[in-house]
N, C-alpha and C. Protein backbone atom coordinates (compact mmCIF):
# COMPACT_ATOMS: atom_id res chain seq x y z
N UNK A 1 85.11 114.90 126.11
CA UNK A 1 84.86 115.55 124.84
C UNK A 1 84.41 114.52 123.81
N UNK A 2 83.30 115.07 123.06
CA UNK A 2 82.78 113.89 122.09
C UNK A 2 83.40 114.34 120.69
N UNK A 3 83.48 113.07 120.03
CA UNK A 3 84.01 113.81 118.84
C UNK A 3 82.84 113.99 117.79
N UNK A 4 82.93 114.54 116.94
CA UNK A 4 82.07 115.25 116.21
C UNK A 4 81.57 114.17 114.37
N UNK A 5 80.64 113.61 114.56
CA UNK A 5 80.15 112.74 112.99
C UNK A 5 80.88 113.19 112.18
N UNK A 6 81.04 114.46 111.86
CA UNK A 6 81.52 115.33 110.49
C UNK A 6 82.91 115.26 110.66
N UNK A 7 83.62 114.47 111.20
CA UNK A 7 85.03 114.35 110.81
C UNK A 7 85.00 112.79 110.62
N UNK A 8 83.96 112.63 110.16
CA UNK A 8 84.00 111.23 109.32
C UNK A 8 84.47 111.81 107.88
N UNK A 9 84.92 111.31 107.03
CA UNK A 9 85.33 111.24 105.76
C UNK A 9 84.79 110.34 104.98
N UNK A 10 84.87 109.01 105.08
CA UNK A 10 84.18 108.14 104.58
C UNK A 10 84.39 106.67 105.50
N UNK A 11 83.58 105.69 104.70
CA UNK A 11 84.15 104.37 105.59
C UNK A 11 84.53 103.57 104.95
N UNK A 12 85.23 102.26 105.70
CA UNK A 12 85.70 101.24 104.97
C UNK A 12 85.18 99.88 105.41
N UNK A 13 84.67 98.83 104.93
CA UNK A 13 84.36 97.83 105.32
C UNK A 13 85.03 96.52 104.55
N UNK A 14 85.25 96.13 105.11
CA UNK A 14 86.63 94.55 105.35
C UNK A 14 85.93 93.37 104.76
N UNK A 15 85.59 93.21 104.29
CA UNK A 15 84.74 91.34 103.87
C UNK A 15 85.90 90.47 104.07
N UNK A 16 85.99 89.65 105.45
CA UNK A 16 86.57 88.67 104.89
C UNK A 16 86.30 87.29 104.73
N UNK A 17 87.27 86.27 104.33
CA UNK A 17 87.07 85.19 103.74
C UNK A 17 87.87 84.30 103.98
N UNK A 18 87.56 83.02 104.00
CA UNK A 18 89.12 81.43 103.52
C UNK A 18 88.61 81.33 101.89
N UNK A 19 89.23 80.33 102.34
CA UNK A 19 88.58 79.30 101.01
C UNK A 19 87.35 78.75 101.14
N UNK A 20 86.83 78.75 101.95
CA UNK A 20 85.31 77.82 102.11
C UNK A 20 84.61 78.48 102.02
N UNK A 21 84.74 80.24 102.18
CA UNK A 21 83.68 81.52 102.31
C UNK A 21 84.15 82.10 101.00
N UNK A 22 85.07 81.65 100.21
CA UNK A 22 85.25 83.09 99.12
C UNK A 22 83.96 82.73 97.83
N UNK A 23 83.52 82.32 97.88
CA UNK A 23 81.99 82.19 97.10
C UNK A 23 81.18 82.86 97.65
N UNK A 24 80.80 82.80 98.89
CA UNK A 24 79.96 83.92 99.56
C UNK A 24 80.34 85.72 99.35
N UNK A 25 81.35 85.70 99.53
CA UNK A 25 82.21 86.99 99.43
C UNK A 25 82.49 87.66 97.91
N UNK A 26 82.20 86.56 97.04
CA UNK A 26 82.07 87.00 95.70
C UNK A 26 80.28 87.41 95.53
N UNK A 27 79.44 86.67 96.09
CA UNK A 27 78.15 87.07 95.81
C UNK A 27 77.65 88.35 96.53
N UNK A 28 78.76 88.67 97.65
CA UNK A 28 78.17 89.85 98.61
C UNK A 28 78.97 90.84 97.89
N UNK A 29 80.12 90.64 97.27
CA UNK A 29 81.00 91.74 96.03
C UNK A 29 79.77 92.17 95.37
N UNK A 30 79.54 91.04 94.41
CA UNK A 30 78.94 91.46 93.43
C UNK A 30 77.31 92.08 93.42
N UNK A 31 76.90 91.77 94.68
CA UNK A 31 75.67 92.36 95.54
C UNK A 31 76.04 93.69 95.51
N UNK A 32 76.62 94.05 96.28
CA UNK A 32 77.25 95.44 96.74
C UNK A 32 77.22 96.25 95.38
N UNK A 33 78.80 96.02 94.22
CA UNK A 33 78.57 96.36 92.97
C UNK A 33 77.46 96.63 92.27
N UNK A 34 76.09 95.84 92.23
CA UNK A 34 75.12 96.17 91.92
C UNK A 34 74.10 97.35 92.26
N UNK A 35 74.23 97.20 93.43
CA UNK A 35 72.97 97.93 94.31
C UNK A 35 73.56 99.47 94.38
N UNK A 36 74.59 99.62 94.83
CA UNK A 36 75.54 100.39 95.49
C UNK A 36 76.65 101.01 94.58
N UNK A 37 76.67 101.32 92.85
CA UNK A 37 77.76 101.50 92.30
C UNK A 37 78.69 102.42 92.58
N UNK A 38 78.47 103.27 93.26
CA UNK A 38 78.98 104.41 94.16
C UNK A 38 79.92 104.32 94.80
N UNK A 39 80.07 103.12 95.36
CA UNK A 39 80.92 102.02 96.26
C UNK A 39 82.06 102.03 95.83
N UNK A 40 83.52 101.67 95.93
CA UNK A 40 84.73 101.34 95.79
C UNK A 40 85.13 100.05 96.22
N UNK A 41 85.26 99.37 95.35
CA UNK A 41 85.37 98.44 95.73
C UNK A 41 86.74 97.79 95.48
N UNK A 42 87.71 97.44 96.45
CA UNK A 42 89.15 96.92 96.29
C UNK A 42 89.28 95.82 95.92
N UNK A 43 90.61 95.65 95.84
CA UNK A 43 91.03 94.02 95.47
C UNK A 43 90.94 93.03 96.55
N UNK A 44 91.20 91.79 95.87
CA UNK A 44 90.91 91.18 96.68
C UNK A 44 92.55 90.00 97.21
N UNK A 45 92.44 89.90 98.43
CA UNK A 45 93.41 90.41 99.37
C UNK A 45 93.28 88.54 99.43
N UNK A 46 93.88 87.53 99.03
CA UNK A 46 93.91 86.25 99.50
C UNK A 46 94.82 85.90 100.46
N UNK A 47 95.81 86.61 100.90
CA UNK A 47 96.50 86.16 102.15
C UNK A 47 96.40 88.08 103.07
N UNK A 48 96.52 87.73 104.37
CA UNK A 48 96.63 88.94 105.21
C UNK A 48 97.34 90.09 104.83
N UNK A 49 97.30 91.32 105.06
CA UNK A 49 97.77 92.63 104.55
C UNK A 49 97.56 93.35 105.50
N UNK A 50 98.33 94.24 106.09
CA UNK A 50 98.61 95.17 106.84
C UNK A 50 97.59 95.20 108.27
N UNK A 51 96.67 94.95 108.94
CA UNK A 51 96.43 94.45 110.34
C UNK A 51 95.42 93.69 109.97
N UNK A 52 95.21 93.14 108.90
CA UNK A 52 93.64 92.21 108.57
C UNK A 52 94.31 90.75 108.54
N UNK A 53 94.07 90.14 109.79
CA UNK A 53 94.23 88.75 110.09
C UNK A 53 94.12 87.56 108.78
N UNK A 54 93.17 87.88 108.35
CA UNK A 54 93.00 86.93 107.01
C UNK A 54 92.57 87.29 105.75
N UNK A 55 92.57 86.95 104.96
CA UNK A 55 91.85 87.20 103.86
C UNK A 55 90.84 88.16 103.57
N UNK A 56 90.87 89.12 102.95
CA UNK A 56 89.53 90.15 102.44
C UNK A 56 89.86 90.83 101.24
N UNK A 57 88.55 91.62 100.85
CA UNK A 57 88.70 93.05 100.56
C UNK A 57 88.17 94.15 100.78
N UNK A 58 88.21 95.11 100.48
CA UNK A 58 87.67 96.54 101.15
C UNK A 58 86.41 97.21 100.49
N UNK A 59 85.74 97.68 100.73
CA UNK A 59 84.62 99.08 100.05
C UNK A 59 84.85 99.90 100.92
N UNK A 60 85.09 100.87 100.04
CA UNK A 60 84.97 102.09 100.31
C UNK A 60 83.92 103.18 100.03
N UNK A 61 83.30 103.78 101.08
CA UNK A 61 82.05 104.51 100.67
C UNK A 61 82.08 105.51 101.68
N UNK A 62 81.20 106.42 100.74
CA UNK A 62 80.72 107.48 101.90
C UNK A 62 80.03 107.89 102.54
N UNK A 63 80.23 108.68 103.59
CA UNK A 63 79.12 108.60 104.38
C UNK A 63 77.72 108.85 104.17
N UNK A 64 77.07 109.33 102.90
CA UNK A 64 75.95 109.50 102.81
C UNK A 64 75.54 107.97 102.55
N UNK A 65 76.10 106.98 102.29
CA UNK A 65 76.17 105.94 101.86
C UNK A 65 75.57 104.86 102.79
N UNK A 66 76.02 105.01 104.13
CA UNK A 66 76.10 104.48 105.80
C UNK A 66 74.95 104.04 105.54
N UNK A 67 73.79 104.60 105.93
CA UNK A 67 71.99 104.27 106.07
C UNK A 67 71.41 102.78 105.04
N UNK A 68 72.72 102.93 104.14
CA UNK A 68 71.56 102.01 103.30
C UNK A 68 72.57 100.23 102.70
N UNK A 69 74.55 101.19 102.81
CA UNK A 69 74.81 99.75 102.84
C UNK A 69 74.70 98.94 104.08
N UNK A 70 75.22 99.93 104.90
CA UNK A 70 75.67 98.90 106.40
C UNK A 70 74.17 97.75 106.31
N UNK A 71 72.98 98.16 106.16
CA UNK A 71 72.02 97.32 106.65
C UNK A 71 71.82 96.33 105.34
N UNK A 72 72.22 96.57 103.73
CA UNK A 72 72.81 95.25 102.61
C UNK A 72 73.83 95.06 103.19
N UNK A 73 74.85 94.75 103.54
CA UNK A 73 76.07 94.21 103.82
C UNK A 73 75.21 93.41 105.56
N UNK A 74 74.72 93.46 106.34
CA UNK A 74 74.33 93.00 107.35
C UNK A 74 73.32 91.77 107.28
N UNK A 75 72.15 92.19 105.97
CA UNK A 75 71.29 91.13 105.32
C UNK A 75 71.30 90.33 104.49
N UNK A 76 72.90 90.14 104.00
CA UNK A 76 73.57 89.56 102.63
C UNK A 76 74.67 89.00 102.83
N UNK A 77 75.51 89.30 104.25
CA UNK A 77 76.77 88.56 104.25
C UNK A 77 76.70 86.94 104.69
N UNK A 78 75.81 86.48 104.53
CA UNK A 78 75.87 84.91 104.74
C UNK A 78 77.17 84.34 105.61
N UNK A 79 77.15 85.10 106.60
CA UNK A 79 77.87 84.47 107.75
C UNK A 79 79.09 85.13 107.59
N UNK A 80 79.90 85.66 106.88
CA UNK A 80 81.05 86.42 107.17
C UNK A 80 81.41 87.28 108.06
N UNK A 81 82.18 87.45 108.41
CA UNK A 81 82.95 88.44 109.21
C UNK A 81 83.07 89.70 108.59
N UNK A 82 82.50 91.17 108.82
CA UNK A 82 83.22 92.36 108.34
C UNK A 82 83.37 93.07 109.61
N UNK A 83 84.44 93.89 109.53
CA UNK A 83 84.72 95.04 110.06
C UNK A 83 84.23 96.37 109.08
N UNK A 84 83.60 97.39 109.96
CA UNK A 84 82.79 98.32 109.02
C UNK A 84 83.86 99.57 110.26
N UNK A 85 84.72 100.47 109.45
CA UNK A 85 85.41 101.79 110.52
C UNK A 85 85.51 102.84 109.62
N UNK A 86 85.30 103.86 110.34
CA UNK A 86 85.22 105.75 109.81
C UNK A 86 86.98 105.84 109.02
N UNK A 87 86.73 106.61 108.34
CA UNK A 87 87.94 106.99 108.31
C UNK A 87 88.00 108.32 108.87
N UNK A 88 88.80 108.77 109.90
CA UNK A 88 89.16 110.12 110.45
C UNK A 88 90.27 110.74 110.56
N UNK A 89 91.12 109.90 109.80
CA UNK A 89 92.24 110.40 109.86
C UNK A 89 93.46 109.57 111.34
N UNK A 90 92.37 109.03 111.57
CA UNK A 90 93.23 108.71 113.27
C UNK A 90 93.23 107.10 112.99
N UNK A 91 93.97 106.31 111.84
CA UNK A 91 93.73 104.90 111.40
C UNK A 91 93.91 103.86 112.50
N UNK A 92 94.61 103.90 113.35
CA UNK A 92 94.65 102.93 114.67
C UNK A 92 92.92 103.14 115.42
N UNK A 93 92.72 104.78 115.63
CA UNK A 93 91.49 104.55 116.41
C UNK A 93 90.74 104.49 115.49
N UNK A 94 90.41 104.30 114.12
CA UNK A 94 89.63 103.89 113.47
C UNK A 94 89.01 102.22 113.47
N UNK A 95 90.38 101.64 113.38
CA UNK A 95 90.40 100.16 113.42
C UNK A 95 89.70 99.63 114.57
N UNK A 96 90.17 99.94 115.74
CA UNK A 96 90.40 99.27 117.23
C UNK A 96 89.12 100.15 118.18
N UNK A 97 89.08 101.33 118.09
CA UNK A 97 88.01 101.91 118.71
C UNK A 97 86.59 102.63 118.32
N UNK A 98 86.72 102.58 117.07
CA UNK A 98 85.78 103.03 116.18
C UNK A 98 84.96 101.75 115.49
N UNK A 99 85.48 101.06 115.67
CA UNK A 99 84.95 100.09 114.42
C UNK A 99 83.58 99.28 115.31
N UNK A 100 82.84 99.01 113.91
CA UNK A 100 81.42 98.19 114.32
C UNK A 100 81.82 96.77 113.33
N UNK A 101 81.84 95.06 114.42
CA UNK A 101 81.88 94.19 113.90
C UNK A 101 80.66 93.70 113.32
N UNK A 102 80.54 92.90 112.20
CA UNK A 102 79.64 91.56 112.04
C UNK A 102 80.22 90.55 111.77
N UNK A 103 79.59 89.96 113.13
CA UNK A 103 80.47 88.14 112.79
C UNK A 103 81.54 88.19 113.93
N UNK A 104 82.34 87.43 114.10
CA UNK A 104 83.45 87.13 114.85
C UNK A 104 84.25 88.49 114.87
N UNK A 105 84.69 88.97 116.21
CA UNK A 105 85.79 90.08 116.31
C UNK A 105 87.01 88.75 115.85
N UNK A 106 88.11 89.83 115.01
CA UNK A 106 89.14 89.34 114.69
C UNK A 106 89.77 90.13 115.44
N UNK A 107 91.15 89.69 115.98
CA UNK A 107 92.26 90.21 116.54
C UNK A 107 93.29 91.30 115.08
N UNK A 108 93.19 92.35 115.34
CA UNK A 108 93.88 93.42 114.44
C UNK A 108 95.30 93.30 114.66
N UNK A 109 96.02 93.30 114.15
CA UNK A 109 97.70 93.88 114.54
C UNK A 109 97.83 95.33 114.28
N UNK A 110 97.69 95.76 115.67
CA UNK A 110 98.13 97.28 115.35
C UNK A 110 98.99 98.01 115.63
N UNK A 111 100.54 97.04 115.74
CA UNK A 111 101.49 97.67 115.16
C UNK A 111 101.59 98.07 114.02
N UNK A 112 101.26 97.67 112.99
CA UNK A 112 101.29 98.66 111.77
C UNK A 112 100.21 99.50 111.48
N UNK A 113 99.52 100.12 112.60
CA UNK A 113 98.66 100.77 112.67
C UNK A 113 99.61 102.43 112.94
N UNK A 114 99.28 103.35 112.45
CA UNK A 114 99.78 104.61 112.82
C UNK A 114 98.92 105.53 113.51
N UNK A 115 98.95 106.31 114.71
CA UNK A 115 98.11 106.97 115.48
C UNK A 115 97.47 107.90 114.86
C-alpha cells in the first residue's frame, strides 16, 4: 500500500551547524527569510535537541512551498548538512523513513522519537 502525498501537512528542514559552519547557516537563514517569507523559521538550537545530533534550526513550510525551497536550500547551503521530512503525523517515520538528506546522513536518536 502506497501512502498518499496529501497526508503531507507540511515540512520541516534541519540546517545544521558547529561553530565553523554557523556563518554559513546564518547566510542560508537569512537567504531563506528573504526569498521565502512564508517560511517559519525556528530558533536556533546551539547544542542537540530531541534526535538532532548537533546543532541546528528548523523551517517550517508548506507544501505548496516544496518546488521552490528544497531546490534554494540545495543551491545555497554551502556545504551543510540538512535533513528535509513531511510531517504526517507519524514523527519517527517522518525522521528515519521519509526524510531526504543533503550533505552527510546524521545518525537520529529515535528513541525520543514517537510512532
Amino acid at each position: 500500500m502506497f501512502a498518499a502525498p496529501d497526508s503531507i501537512k507540511g515540512w520541516h528542514a534541519h540546517i545544521y551547524y558547529d561553530p565553523t559552519t554557523r556563518e554559513a547557516a546564518a547566510r542560508l537563514r537569512e537567504g531563506i527569510a528573504q526569498a521565502f517569507p512564508e517560511a517559519r523559521l525556528g530558533r536556533w538550537h546551539d547544542v542537540p535537541v530531541g534526535p538532532h545530533p548537533q546543532a541546528m534550526y528548523q523551517v517550517a513550510f508548506d507544501p505548496a512551498l516544496f518546488p521552490t525551497l528544497m531546490p534554494f536550500i540545495a543551491l545555497n547551503r554551502e556545504g551543510l548538512t540538512v535533513l528535509v521530512h513531511p510531517e504526517t503525523g507519524r514523527q519517527k517515520a517522518d525522521h528515519l523513513e521519509h526524510a531526504v538528506w543533503m550533505g552527510a546522513v546524521l545518525p537520529l536518536d529515535a528513541s525520543v522519537l514517537p510512532d
